[in-house]
PDB file of N, CA and C in Angstrom:
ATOM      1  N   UNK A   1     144.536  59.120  76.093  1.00  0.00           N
ATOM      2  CA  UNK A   1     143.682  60.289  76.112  1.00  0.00           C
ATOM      3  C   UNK A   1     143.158  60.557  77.527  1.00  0.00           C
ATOM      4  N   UNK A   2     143.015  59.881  78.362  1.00  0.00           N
ATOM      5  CA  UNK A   2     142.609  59.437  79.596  1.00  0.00           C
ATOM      6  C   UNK A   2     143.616  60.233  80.188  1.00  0.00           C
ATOM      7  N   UNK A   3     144.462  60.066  80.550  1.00  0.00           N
ATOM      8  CA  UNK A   3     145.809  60.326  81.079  1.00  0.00           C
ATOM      9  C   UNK A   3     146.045  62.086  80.768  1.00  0.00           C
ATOM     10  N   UNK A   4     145.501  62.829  79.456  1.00  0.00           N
ATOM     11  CA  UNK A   4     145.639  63.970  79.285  1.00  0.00           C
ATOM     12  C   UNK A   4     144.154  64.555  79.316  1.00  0.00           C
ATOM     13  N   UNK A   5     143.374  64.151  80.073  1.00  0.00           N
ATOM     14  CA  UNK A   5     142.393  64.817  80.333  1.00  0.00           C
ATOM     15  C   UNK A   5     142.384  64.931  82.112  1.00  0.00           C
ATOM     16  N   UNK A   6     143.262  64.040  82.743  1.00  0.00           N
ATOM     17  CA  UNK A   6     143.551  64.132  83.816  1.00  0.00           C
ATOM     18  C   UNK A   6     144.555  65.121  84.238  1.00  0.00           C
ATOM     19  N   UNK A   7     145.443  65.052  83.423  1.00  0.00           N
ATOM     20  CA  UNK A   7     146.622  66.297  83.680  1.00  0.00           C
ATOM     21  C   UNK A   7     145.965  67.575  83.345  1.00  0.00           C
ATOM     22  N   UNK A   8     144.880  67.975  82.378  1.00  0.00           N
ATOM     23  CA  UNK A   8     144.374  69.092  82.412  1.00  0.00           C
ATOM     24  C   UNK A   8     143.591  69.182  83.170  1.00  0.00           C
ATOM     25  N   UNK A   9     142.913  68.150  83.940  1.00  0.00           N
ATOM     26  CA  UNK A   9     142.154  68.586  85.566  1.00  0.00           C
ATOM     27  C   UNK A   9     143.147  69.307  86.458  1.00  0.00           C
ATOM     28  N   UNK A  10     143.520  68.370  86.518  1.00  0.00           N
ATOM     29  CA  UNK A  10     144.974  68.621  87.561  1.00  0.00           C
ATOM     30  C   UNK A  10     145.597  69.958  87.465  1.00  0.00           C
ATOM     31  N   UNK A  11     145.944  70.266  86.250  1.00  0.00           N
ATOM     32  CA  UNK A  11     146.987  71.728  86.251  1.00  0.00           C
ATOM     33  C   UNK A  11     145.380  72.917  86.327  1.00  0.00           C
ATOM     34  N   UNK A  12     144.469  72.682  85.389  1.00  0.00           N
ATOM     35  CA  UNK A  12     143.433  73.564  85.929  1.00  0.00           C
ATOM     36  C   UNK A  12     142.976  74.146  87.564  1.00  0.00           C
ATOM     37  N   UNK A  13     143.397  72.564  88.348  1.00  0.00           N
ATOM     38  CA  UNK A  13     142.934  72.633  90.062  1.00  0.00           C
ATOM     39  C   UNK A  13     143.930  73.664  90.505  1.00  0.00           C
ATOM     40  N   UNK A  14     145.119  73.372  89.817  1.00  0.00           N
ATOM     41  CA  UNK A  14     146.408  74.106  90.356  1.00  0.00           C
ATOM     42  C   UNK A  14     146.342  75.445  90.522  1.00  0.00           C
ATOM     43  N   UNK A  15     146.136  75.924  88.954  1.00  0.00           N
ATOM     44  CA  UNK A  15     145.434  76.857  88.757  1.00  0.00           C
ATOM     45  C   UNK A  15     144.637  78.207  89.635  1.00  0.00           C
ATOM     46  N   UNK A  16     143.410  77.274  89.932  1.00  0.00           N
ATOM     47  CA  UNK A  16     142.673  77.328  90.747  1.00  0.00           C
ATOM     48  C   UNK A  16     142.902  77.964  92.205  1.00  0.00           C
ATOM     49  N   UNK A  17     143.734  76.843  92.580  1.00  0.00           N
ATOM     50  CA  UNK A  17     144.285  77.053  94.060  1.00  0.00           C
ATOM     51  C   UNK A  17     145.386  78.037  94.146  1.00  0.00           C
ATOM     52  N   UNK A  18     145.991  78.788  93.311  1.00  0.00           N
ATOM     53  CA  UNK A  18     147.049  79.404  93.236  1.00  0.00           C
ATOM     54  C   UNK A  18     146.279  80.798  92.980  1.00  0.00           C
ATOM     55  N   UNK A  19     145.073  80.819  92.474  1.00  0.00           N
ATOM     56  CA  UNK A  19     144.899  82.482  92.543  1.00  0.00           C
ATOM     57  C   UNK A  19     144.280  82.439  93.380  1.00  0.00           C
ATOM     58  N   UNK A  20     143.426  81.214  94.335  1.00  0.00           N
ATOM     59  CA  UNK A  20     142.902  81.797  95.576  1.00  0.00           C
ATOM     60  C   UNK A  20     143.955  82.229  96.671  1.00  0.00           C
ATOM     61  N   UNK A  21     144.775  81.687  96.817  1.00  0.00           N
ATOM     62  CA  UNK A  21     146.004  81.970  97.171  1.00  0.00           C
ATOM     63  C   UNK A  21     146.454  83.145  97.110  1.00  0.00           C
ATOM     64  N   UNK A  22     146.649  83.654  96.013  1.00  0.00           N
ATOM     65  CA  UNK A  22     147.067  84.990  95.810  1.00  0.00           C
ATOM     66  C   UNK A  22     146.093  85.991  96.177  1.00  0.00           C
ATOM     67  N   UNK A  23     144.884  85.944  95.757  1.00  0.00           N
ATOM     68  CA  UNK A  23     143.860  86.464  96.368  1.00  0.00           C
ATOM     69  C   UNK A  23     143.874  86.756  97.858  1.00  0.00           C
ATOM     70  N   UNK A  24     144.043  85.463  98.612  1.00  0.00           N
ATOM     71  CA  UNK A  24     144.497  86.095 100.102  1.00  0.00           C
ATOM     72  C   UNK A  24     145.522  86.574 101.115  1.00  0.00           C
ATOM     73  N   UNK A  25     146.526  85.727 100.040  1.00  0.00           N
ATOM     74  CA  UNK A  25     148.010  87.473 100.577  1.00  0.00           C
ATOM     75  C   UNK A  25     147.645  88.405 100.109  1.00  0.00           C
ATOM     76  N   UNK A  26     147.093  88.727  98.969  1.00  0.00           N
ATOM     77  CA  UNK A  26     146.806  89.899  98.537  1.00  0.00           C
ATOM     78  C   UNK A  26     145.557  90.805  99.900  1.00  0.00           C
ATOM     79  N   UNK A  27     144.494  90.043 100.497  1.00  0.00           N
ATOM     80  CA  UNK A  27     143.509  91.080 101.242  1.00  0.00           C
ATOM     81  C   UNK A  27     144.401  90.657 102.503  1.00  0.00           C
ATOM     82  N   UNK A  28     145.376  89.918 102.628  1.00  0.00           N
ATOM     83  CA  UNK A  28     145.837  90.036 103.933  1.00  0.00           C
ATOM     84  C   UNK A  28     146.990  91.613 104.088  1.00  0.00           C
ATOM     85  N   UNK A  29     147.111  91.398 103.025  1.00  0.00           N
ATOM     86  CA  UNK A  29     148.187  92.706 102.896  1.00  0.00           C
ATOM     87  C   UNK A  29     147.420  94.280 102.626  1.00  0.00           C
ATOM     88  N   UNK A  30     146.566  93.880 102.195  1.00  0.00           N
ATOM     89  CA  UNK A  30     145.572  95.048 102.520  1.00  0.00           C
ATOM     90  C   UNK A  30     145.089  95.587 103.402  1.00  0.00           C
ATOM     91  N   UNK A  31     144.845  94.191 104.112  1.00  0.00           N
ATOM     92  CA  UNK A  31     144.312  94.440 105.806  1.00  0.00           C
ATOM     93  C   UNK A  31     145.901  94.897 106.282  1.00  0.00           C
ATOM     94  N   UNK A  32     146.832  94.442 106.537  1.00  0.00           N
ATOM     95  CA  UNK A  32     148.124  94.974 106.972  1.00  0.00           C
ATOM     96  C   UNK A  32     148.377  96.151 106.732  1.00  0.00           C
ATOM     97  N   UNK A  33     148.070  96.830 105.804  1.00  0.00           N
ATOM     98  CA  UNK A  33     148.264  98.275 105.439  1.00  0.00           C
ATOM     99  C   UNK A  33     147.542  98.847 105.905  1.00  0.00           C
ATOM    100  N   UNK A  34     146.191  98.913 106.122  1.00  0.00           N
ATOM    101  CA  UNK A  34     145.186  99.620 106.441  1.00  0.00           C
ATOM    102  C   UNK A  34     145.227  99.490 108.048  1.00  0.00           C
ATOM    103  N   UNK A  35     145.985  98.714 108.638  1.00  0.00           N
ATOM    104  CA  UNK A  35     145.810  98.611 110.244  1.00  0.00           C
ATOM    105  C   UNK A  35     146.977  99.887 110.586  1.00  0.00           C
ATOM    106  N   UNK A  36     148.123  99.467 109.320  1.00  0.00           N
ATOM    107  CA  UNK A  36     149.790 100.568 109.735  1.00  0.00           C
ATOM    108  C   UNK A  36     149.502 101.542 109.252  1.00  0.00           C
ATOM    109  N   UNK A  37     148.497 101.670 108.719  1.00  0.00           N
ATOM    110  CA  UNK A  37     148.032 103.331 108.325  1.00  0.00           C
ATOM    111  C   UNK A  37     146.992 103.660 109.391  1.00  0.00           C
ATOM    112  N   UNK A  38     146.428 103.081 109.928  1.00  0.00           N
ATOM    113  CA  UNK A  38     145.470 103.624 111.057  1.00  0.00           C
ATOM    114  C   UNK A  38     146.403 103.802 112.320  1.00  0.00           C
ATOM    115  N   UNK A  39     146.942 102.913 112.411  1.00  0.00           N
ATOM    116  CA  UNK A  39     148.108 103.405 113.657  1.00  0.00           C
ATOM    117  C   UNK A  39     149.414 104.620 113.426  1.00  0.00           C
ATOM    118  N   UNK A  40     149.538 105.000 112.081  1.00  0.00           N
ATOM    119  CA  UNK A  40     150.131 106.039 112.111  1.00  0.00           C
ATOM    120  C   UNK A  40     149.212 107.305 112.376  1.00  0.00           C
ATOM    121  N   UNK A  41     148.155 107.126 111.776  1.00  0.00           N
ATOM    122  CA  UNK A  41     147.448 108.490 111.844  1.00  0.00           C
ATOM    123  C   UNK A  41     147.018 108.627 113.516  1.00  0.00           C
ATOM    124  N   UNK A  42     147.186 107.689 114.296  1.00  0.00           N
ATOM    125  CA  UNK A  42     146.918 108.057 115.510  1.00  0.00           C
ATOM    126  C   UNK A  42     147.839 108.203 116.728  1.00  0.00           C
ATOM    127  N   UNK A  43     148.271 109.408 116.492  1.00  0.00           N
ATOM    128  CA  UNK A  43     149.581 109.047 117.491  1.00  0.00           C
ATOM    129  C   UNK A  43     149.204 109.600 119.476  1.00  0.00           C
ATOM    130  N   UNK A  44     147.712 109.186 119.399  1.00  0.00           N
ATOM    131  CA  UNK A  44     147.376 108.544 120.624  1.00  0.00           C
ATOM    132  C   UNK A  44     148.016 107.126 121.221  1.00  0.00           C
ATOM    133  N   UNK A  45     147.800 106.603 120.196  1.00  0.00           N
ATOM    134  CA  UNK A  45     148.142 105.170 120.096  1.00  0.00           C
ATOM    135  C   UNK A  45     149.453 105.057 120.753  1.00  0.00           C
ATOM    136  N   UNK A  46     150.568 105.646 120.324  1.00  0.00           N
ATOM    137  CA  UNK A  46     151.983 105.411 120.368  1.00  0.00           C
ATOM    138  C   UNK A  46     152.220 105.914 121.862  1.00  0.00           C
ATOM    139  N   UNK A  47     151.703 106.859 121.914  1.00  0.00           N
ATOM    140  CA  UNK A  47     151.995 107.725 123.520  1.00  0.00           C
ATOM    141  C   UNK A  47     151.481 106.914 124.484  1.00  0.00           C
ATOM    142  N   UNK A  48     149.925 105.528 124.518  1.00  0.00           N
ATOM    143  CA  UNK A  48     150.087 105.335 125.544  1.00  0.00           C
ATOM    144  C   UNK A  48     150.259 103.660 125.159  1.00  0.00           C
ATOM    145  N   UNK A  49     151.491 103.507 124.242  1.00  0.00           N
ATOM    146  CA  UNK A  49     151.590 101.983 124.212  1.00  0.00           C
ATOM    147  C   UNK A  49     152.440 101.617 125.510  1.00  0.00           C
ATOM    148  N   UNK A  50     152.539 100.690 126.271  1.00  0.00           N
ATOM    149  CA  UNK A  50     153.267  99.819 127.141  1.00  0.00           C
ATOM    150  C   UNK A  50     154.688  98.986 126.551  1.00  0.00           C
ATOM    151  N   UNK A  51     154.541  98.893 125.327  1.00  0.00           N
ATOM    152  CA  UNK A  51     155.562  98.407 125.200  1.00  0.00           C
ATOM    153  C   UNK A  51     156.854  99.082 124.800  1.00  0.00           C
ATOM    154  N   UNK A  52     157.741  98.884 125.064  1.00  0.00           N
ATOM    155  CA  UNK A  52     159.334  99.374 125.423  1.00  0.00           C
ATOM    156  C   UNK A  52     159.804  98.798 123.765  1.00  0.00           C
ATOM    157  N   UNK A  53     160.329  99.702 123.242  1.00  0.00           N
ATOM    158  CA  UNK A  53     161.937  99.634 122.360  1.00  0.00           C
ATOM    159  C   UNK A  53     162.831  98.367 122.545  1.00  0.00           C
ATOM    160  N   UNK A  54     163.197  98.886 123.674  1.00  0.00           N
ATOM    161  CA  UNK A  54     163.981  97.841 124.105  1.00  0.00           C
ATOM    162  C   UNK A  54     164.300  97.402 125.640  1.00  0.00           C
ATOM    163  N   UNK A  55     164.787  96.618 125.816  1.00  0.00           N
ATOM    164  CA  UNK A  55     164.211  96.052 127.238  1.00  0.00           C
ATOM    165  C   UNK A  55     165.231  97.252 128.369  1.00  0.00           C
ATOM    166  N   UNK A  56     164.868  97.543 129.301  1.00  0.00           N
ATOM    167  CA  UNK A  56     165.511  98.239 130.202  1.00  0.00           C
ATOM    168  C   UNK A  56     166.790  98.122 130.851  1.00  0.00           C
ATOM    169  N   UNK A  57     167.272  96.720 130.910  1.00  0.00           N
ATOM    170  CA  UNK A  57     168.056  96.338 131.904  1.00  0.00           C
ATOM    171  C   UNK A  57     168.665  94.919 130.231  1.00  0.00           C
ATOM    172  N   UNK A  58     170.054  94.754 130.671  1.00  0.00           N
ATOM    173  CA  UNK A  58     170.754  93.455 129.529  1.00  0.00           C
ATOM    174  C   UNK A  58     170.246  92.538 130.740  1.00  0.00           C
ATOM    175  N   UNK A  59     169.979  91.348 130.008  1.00  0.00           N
ATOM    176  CA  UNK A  59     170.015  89.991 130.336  1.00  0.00           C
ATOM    177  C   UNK A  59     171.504  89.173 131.230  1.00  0.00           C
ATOM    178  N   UNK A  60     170.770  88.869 132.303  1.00  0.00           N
ATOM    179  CA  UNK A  60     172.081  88.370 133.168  1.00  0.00           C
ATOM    180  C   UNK A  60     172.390  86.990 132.811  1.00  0.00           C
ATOM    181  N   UNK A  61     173.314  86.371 132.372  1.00  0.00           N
ATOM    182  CA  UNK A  61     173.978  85.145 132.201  1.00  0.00           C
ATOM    183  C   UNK A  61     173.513  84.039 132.843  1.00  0.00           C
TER     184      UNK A  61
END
């Protein structure tokens, strides 16, 4: 009985740790959306980014 009151700790912890888990991909992906939606609506942003597409010049050997 010992032994199955431990495995229901155990899978309960699991439990546990698996929707906090989900919980924070979940507001991380929220936050991710809400940053690629603020940078679309500003297409200030894009006009004076620095960074390049792609690099200017191929890589010399």
């Amino acid at each position: 009985m010992y032994e199955y009151e431990l495995q229901r700790l155990r899978t309960s912890d699991l439990i546990r740790r698996a929707d906090h888990e989900r919980l924070v991909r979940e507001a991380s992906r929220a936050r991710r959306a809400a940053r690629h939606e603020a940078g679309q609506d500003s297409a200030e942003h894009e006009s004076h980014s620095r960074r390049l597409r792609r690099p200017r010049s191929a890589r010399t050997a």
